[in-house]
PDB file of N, CA and C in Angstrom:
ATOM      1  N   UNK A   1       2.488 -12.166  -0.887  1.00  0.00           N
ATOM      2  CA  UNK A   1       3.670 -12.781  -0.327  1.00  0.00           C
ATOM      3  C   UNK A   1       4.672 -11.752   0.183  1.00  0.00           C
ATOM      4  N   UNK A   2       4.402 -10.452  -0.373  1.00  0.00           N
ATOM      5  CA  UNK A   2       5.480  -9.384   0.597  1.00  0.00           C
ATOM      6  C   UNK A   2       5.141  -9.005   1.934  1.00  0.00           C
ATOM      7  N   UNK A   3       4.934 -10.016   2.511  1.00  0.00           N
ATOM      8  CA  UNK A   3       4.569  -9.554   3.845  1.00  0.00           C
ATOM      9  C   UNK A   3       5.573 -11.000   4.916  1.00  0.00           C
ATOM     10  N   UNK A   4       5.978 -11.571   3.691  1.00  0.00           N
ATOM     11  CA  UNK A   4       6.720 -12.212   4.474  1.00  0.00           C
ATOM     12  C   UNK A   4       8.541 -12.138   4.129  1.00  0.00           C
ATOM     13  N   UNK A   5       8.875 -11.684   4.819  1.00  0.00           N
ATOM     14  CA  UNK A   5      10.506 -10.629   4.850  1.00  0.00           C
ATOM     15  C   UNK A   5      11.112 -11.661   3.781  1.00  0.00           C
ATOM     16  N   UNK A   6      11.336 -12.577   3.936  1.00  0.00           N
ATOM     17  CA  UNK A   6      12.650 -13.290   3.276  1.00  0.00           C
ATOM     18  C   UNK A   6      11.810 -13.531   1.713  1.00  0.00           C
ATOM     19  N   UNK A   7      11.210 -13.643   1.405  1.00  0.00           N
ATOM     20  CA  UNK A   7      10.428 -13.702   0.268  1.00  0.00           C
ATOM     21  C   UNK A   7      10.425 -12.243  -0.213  1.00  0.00           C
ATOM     22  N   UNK A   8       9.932 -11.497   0.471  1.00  0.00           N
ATOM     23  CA  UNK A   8       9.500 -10.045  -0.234  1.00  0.00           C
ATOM     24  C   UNK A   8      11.187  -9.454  -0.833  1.00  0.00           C
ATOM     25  N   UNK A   9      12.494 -10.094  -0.091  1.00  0.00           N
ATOM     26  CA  UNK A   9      13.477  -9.618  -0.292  1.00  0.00           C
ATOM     27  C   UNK A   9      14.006 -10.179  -1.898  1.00  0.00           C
ATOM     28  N   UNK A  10      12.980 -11.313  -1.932  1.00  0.00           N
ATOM     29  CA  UNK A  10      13.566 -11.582  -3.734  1.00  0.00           C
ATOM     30  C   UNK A  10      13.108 -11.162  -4.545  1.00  0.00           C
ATOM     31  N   UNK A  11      11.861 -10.458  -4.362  1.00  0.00           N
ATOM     32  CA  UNK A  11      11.436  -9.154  -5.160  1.00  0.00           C
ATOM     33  C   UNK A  11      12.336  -8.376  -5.941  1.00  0.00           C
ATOM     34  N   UNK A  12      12.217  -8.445  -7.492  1.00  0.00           N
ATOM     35  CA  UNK A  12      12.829  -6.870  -8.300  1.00  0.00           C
ATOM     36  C   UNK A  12      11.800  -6.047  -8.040  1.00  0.00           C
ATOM     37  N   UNK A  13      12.761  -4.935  -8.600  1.00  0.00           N
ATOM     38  CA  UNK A  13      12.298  -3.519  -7.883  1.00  0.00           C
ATOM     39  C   UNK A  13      10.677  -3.475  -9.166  1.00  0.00           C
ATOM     40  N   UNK A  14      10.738  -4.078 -10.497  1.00  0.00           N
ATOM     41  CA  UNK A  14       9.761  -3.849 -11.568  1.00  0.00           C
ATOM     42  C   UNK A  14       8.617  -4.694 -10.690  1.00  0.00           C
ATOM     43  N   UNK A  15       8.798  -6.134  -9.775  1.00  0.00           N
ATOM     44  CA  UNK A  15       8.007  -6.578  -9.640  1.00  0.00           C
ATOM     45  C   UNK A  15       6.999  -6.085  -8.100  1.00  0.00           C
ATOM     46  N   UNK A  16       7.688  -5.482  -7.444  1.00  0.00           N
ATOM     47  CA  UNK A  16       7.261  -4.380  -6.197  1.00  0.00           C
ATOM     48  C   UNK A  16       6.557  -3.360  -6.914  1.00  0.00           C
ATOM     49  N   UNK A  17       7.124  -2.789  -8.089  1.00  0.00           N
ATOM     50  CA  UNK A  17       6.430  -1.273  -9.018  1.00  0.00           C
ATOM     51  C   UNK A  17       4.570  -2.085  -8.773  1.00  0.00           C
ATOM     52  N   UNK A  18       4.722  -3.433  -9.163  1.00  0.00           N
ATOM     53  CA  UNK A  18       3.677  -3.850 -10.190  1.00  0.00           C
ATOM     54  C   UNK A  18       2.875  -4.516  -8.480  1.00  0.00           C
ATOM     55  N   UNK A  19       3.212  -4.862  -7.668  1.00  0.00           N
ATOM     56  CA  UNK A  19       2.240  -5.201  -6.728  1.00  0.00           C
ATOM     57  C   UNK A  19       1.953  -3.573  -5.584  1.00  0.00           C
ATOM     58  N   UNK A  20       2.666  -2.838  -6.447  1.00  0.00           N
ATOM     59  CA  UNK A  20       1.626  -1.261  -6.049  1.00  0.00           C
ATOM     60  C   UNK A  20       0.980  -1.084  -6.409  1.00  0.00           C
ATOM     61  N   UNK A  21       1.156  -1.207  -7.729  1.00  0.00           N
ATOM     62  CA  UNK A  21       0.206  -0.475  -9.010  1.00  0.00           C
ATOM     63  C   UNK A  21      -1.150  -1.462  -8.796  1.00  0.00           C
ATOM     64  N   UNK A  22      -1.258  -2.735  -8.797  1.00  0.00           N
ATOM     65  CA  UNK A  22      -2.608  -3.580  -8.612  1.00  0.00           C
ATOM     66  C   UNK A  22      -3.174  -2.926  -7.529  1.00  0.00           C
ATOM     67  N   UNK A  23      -2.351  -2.974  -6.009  1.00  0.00           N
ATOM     68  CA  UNK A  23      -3.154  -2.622  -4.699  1.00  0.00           C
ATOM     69  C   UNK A  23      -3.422  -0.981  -4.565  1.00  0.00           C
ATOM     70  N   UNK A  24      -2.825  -0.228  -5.242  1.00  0.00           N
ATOM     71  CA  UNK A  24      -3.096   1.231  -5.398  1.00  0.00           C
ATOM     72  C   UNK A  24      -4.646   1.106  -6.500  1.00  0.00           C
ATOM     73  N   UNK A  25      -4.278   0.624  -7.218  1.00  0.00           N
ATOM     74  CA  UNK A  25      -5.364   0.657  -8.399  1.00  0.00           C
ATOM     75  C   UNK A  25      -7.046   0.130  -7.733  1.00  0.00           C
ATOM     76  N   UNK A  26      -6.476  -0.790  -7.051  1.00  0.00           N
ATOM     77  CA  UNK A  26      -8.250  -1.548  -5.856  1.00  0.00           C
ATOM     78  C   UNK A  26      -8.855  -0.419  -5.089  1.00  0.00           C
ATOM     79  N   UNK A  27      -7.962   0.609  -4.485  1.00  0.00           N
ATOM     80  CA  UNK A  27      -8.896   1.050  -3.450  1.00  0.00           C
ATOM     81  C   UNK A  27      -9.367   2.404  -3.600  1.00  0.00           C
ATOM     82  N   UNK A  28      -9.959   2.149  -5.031  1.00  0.00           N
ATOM     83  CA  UNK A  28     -11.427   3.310  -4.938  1.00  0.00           C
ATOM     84  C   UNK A  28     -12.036   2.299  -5.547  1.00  0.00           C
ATOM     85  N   UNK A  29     -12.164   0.787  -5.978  1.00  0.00           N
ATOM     86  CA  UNK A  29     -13.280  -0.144  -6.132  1.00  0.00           C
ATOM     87  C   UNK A  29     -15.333   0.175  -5.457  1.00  0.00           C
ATOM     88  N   UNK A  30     -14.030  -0.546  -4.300  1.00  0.00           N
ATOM     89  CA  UNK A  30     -15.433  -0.439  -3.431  1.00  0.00           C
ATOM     90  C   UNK A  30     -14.736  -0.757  -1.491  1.00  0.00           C
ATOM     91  N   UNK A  31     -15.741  -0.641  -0.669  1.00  0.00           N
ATOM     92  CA  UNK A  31     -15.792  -0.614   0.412  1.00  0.00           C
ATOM     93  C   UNK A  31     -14.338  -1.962   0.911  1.00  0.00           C
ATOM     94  N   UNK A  32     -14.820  -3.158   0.506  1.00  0.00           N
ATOM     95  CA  UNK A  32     -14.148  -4.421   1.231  1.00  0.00           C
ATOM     96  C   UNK A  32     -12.849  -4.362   0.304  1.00  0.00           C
ATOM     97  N   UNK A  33     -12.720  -3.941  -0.815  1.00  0.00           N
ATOM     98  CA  UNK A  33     -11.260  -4.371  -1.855  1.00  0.00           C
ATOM     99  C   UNK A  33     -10.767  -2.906  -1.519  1.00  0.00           C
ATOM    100  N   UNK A  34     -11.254  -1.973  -0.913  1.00  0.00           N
ATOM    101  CA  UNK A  34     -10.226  -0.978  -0.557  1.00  0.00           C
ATOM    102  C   UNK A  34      -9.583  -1.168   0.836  1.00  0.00           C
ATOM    103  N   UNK A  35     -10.284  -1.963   1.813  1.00  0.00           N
ATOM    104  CA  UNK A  35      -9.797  -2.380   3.109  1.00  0.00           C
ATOM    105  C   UNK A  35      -9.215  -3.152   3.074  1.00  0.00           C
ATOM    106  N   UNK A  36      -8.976  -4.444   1.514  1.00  0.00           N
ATOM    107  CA  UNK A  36      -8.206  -5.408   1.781  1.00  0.00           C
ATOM    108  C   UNK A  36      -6.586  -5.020   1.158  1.00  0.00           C
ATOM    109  N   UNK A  37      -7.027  -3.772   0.266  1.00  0.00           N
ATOM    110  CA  UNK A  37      -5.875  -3.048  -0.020  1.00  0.00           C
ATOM    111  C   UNK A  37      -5.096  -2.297   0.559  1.00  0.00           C
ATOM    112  N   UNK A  38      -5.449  -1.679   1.656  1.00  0.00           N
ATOM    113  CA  UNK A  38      -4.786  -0.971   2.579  1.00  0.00           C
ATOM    114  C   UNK A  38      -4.054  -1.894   3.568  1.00  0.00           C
ATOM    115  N   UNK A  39      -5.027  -2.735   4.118  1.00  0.00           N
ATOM    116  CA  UNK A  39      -4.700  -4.138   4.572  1.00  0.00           C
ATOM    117  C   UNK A  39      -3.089  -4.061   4.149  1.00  0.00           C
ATOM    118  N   UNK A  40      -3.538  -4.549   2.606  1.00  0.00           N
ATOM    119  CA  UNK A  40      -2.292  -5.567   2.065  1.00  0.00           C
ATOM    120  C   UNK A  40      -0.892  -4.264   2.080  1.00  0.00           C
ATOM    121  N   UNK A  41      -1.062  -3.195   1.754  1.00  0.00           N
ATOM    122  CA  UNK A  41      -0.131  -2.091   2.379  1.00  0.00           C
ATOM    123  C   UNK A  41       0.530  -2.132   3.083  1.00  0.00           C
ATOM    124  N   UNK A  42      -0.323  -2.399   4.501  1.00  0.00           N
ATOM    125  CA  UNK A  42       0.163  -2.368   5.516  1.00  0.00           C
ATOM    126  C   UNK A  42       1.366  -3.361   5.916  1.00  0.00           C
ATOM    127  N   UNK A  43       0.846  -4.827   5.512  1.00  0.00           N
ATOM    128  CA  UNK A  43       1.888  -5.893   5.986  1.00  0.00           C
ATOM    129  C   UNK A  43       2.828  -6.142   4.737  1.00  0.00           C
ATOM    130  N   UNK A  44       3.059  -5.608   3.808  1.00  0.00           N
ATOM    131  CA  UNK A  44       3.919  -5.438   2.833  1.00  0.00           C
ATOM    132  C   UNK A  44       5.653  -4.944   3.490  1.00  0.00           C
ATOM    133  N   UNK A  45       6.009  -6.516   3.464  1.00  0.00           N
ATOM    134  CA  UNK A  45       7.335  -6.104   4.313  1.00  0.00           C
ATOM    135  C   UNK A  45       8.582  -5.648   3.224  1.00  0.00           C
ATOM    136  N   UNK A  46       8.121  -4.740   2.402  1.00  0.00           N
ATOM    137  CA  UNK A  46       9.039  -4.440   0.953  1.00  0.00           C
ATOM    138  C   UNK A  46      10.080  -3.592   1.493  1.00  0.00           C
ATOM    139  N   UNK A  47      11.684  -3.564   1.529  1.00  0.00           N
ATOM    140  CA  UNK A  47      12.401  -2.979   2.097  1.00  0.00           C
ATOM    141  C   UNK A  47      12.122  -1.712   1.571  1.00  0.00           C
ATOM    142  N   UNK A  48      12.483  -0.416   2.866  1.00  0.00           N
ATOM    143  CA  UNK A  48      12.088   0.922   2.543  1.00  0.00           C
ATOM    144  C   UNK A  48      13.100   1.856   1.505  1.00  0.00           C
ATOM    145  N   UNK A  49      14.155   0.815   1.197  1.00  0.00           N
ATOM    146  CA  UNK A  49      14.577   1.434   0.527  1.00  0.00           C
ATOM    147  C   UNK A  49      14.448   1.389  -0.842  1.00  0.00           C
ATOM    148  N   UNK A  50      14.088  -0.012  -1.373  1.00  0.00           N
ATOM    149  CA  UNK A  50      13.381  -0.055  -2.502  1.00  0.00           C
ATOM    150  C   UNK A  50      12.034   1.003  -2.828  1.00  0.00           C
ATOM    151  N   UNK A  51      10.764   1.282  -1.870  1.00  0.00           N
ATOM    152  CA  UNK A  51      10.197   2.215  -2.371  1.00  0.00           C
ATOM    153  C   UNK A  51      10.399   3.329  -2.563  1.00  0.00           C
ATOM    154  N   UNK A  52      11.807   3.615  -1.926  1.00  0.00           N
ATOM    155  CA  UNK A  52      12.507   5.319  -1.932  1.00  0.00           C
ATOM    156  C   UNK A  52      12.664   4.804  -3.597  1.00  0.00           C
ATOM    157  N   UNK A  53      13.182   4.028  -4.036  1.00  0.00           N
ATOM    158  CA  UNK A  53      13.969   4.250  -5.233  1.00  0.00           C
ATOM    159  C   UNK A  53      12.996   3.734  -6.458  1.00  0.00           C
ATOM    160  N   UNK A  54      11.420   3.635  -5.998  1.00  0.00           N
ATOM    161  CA  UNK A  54      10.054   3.620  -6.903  1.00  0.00           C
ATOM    162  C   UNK A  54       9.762   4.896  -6.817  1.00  0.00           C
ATOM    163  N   UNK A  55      10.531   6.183  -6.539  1.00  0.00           N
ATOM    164  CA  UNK A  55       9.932   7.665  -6.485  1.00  0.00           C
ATOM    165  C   UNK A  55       9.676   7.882  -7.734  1.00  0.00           C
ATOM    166  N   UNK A  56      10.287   7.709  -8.146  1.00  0.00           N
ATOM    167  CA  UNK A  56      10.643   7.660 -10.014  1.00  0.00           C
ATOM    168  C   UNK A  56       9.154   7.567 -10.584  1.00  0.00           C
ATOM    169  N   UNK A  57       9.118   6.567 -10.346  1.00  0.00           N
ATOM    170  CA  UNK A  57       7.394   5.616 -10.786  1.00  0.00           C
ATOM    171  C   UNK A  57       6.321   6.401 -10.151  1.00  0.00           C
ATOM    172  N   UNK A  58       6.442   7.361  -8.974  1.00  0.00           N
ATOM    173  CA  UNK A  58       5.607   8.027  -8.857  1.00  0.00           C
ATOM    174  C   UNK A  58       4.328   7.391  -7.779  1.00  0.00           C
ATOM    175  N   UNK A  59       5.238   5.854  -7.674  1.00  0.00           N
ATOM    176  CA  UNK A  59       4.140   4.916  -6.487  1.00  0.00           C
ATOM    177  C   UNK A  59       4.570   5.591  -5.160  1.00  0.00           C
ATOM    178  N   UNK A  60       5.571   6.238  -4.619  1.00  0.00           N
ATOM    179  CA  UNK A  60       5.586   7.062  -2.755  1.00  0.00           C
ATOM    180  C   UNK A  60       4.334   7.829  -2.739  1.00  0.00           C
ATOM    181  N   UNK A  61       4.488   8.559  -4.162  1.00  0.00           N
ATOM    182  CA  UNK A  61       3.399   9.589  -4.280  1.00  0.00           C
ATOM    183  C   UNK A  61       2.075   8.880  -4.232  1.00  0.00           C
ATOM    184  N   UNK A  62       1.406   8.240  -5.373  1.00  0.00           N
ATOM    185  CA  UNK A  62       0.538   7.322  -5.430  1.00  0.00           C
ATOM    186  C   UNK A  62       0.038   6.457  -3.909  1.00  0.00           C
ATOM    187  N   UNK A  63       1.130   5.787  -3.148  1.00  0.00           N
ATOM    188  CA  UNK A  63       1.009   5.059  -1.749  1.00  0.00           C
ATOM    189  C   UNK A  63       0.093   6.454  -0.990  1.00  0.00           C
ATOM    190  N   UNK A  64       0.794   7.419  -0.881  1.00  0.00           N
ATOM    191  CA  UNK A  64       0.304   8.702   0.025  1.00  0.00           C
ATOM    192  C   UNK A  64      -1.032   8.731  -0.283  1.00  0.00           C
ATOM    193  N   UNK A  65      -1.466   9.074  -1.637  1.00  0.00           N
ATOM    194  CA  UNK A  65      -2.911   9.586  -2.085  1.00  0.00           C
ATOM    195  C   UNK A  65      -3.803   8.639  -1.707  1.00  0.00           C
ATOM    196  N   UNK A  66      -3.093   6.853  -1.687  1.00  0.00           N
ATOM    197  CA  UNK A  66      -3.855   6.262  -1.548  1.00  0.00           C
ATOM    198  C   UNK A  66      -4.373   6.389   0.179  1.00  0.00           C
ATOM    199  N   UNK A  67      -3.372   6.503   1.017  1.00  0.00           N
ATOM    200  CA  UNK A  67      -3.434   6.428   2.259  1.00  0.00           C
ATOM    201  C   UNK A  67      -4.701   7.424   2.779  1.00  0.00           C
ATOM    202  N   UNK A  68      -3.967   8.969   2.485  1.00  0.00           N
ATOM    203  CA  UNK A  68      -4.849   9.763   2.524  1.00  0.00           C
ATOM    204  C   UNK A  68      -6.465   9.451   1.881  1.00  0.00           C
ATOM    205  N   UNK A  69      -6.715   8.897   1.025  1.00  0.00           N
ATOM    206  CA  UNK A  69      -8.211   8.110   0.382  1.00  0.00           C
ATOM    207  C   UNK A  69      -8.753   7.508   1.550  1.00  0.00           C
ATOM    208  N   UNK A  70      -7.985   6.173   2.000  1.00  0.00           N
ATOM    209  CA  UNK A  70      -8.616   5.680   2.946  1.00  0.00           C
ATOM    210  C   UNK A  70      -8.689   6.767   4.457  1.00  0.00           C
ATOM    211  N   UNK A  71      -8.013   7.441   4.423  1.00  0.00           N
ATOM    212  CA  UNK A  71      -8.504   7.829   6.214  1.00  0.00           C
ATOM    213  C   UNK A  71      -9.690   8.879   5.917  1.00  0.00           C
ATOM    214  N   UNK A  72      -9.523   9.716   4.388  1.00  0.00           N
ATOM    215  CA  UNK A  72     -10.871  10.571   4.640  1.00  0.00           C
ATOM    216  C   UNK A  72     -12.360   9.037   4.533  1.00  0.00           C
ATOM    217  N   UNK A  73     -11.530   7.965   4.231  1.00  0.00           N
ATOM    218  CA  UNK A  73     -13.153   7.174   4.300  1.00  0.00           C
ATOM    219  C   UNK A  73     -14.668   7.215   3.660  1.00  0.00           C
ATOM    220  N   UNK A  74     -14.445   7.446   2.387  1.00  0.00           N
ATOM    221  CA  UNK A  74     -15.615   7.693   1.933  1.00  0.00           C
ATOM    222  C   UNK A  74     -16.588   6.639   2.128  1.00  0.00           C
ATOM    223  N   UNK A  75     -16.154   5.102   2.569  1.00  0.00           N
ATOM    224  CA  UNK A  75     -17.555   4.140   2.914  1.00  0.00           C
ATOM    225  C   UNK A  75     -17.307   4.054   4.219  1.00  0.00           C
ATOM    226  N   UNK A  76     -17.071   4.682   5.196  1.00  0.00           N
ATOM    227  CA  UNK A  76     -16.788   4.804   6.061  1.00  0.00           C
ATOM    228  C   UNK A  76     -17.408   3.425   7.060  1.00  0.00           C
ATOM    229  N   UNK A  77     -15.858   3.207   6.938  1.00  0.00           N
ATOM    230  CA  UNK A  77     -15.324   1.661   7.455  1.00  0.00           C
ATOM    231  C   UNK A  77     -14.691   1.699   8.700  1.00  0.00           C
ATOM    232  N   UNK A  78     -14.686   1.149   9.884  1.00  0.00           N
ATOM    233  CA  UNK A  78     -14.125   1.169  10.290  1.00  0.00           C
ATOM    234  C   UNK A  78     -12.744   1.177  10.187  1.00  0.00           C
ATOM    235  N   UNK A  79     -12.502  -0.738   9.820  1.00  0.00           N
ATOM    236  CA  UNK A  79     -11.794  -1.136   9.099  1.00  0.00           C
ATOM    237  C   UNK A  79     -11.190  -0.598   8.777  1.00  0.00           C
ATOM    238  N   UNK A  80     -11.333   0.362   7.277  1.00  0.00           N
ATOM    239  CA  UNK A  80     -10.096   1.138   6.231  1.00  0.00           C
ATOM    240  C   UNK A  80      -9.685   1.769   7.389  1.00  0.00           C
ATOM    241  N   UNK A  81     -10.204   2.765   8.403  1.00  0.00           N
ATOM    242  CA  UNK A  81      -9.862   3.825   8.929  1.00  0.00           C
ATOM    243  C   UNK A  81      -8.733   3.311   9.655  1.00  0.00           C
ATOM    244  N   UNK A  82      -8.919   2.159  10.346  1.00  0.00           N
ATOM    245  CA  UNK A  82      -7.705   1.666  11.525  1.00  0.00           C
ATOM    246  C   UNK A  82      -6.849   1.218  10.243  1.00  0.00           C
ATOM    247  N   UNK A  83      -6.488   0.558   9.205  1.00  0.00           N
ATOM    248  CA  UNK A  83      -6.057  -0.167   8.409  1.00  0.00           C
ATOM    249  C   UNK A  83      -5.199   1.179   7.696  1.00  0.00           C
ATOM    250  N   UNK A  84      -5.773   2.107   7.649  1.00  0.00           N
ATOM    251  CA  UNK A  84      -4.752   3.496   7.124  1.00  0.00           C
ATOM    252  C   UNK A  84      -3.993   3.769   7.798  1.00  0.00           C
ATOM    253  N   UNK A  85      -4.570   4.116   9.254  1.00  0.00           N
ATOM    254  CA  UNK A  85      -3.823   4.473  10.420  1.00  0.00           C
ATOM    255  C   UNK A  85      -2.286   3.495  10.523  1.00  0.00           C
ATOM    256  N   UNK A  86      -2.405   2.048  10.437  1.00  0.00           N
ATOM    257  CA  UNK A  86      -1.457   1.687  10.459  1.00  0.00           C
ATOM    258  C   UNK A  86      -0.406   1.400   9.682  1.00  0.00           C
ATOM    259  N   UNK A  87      -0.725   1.856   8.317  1.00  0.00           N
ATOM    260  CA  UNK A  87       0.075   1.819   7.016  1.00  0.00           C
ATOM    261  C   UNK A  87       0.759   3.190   7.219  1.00  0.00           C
ATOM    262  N   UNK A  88      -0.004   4.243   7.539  1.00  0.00           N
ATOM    263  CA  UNK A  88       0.532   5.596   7.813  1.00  0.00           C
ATOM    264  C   UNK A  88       2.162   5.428   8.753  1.00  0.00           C
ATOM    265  N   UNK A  89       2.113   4.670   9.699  1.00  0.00           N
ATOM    266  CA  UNK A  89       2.836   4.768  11.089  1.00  0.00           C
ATOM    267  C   UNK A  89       4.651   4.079   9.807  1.00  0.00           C
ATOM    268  N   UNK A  90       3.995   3.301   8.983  1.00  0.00           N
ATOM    269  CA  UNK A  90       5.228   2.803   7.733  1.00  0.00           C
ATOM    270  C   UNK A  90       5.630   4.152   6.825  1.00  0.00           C
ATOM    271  N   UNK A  91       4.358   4.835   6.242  1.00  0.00           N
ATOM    272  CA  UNK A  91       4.959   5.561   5.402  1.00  0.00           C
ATOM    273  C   UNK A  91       5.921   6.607   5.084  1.00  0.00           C
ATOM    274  N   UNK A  92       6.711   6.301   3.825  1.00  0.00           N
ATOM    275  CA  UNK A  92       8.045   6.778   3.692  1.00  0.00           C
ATOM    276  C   UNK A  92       7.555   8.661   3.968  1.00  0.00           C
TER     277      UNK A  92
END
């Protein structure tokens, strides 16, 4: 549901921590739950200033590693690859 602005804005900052931590945690699964995770990255309309202030938590850092995961592509997906690319063009 954070992909839709007025919703994602009633988000606490604990409950944004916790829909990182699930979609960070999916994408070294496997091939399709890491593309649907990057995916879900991508359209995550979570204001940018809330993830500045998850630095703490260590998820900016975590988001990056994940990003960087998908573009080196280890099941080499199309998919992930464009799906990084465009989470990248967001990241803090």
């Amino acid at each position: 549901m954070t992909h839709h602005e007025a919703i994602a804005a009633s988000f606490k900052r604990t409950q944004i921590s916790q829909f990182f931590d699930v979609t960070l945690n999916k994408l070294e699964n496997n091939k399709r739950t890491c593309a649907l995770s990057v995916w879900a990255l991508g359209v995550q309309r979570v204001l940018n200033q809330e993830v500045f202030q998850l630095e703490r938590d260590d998820t900016v850092v975590r988001m990056m590693d994940g990003i960087k995961f998908a573009l080196n592509n280890p099941y080499k997906s199309a998919t992930t690859t464009q799906e990084a690319l465009n989470v990248s063009q967001y990241a803090p």
